[in-house]
Protein backbone atom coordinates (compact mmCIF):
# COMPACT_ATOMS: atom_id res chain seq x y z
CA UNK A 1 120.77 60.47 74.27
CA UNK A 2 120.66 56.77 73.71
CA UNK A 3 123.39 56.77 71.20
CA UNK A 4 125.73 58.35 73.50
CA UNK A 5 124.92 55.73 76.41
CA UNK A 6 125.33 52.94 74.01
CA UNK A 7 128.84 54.86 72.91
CA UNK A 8 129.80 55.12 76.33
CA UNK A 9 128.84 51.22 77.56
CA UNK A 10 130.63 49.75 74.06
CA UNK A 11 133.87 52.05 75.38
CA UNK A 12 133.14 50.64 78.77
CA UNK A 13 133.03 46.91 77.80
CA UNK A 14 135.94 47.33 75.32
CA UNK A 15 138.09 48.64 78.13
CA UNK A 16 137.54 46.21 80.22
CA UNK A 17 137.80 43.42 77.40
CA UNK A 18 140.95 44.65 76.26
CA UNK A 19 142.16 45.02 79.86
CA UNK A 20 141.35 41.48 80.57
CA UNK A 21 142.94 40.23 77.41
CA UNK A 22 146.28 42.55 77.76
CA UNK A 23 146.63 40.66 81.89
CA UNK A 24 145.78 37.08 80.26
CA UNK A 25 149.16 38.20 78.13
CA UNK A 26 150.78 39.66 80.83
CA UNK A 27 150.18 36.41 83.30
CA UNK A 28 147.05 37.11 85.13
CA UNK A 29 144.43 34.56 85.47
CA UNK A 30 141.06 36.17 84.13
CA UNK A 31 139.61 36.45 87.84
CA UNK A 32 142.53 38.94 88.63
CA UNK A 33 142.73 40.60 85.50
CA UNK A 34 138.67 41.37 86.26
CA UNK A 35 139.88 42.62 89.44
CA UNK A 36 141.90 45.07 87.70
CA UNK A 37 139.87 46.15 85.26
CA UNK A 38 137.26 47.19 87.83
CA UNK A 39 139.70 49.22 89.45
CA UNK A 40 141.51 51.37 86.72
């Protein structure tokens, strides 16, 4: 049970990590790429 929530929140913070990092590269300021990450 735990090991699948802790799965789950790593895939969760890695998303949103590597969402953040692919807008910095795409032109977004880290506020909006948040924003976007919190959407998808």
């Amino acid at each position: 049970m735990w090991k699948r929530f802790e799965l789950w929140l790593v895939d969760q913070i890695d998303r949103i990590f590597g969402l953040e990092r692919l807008a910095r590269r795409a032109g977004f300021s880290p506020d909006e790429a948040r924003r976007i990450a919190r959407e998808k």
